[in-house]
Protein backbone atom coordinates (compact mmCIF):
# COMPACT_ATOMS: atom_id res chain seq x y z
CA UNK A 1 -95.89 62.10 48.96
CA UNK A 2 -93.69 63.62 46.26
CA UNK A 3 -92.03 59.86 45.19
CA UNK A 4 -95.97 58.76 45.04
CA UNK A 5 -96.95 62.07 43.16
CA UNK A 6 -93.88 61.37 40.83
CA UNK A 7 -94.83 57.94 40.47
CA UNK A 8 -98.90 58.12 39.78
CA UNK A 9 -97.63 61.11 36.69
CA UNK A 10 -95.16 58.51 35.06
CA UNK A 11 -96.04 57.97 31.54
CA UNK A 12 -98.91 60.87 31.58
CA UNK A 13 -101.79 58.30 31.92
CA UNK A 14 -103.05 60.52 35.24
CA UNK A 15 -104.14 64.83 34.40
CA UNK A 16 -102.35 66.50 37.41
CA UNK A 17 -106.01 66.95 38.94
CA UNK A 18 -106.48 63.53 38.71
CA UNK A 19 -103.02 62.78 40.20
CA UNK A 20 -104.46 65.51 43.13
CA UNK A 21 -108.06 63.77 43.67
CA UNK A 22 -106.25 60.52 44.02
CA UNK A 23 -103.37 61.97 46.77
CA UNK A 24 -106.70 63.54 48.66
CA UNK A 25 -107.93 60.19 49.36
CA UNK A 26 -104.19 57.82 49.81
CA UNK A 27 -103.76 56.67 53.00
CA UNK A 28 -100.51 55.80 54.64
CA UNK A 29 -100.83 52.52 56.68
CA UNK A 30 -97.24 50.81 58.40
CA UNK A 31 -96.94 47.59 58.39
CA UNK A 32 -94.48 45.01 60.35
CA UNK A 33 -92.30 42.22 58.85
CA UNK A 34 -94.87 39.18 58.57
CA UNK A 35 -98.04 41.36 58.51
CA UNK A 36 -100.25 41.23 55.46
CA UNK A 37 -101.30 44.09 52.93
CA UNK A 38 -103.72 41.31 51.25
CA UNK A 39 -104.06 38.19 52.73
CA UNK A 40 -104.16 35.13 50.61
CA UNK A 41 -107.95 34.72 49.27
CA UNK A 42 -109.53 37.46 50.52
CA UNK A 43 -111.17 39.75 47.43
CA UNK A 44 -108.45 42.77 46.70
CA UNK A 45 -110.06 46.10 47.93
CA UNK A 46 -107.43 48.65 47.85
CA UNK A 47 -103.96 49.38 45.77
CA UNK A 48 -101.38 50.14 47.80
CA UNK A 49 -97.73 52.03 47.20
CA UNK A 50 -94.17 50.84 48.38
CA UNK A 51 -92.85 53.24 49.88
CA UNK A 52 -89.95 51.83 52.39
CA UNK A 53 -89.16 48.13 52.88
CA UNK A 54 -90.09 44.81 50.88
CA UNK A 55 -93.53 43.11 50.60
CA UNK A 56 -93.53 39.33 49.23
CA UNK A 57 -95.99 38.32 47.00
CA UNK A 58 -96.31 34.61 47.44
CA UNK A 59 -98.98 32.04 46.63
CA UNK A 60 -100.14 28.11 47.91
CA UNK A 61 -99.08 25.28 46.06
CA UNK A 62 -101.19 22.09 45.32
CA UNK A 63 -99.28 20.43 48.06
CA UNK A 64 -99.99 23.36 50.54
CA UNK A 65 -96.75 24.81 50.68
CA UNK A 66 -96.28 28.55 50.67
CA UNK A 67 -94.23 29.74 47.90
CA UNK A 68 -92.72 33.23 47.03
CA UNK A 69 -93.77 34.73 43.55
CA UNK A 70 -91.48 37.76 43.84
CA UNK A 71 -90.09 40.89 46.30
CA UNK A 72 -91.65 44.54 45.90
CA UNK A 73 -89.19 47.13 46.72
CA UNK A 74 -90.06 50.82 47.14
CA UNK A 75 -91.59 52.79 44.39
CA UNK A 76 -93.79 50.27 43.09
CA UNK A 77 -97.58 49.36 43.23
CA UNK A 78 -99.40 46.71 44.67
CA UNK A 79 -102.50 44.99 44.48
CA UNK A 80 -103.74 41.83 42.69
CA UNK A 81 -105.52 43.27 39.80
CA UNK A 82 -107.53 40.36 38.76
CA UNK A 83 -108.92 39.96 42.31
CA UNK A 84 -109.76 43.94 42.43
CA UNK A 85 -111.69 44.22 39.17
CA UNK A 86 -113.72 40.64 39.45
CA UNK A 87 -114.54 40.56 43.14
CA UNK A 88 -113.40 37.32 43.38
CA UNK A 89 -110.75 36.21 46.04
CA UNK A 90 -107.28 36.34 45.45
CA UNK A 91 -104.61 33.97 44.58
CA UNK A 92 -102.31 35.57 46.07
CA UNK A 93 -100.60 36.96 49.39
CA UNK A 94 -99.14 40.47 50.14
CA UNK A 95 -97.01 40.00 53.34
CA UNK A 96 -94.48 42.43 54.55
CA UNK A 97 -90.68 41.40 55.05
């Protein structure tokens, strides 16, 4: 929880008693190579934090195909912000790798 703590104070945005409330209420969840943090098109409904592994973000192409967007490694956030604020299903996939 220290990396997280580190990580939610960097650039000052968060008071430490914000940075606190927040930690109170994170959850730790483990997830297995192929198994998805945000499936593709449902609505985003949480923000998540790397804190071992890879996740792939990855989206659907007009032909169908699956395609990788990019690799999360450890220490960063994750979530697809547009979906989260609007409600509205995402266009992207969070898998893990």
């Amino acid at each position: 929880m220290e990396k997280l703590r580190h990580a939610l104070g960097f650039g000052g945005i968060l008071s430490p008693d914000a940075i606190e409330v927040v930690l109170e209420r994170w959850r730790v969840q483990r997830l297995k190579p192929g198994e998805e943090f945000l499936p593709y098109g449902d609505v985003a409904d949480r923000i998540g934090w790397l804190a071992k592994g890879a996740m792939r973000i990855y989206q659907y192409g007009n032909d169908g195909s699956e395609a990788t967007e990019y690799f999360l490694r450890p220490g960063q956030f994750m979530v697809d912000l547009e979906s989260y604020y609007s409600g509205q299903p995402a266009e992207c996939g969070i898998r893990a790798v």
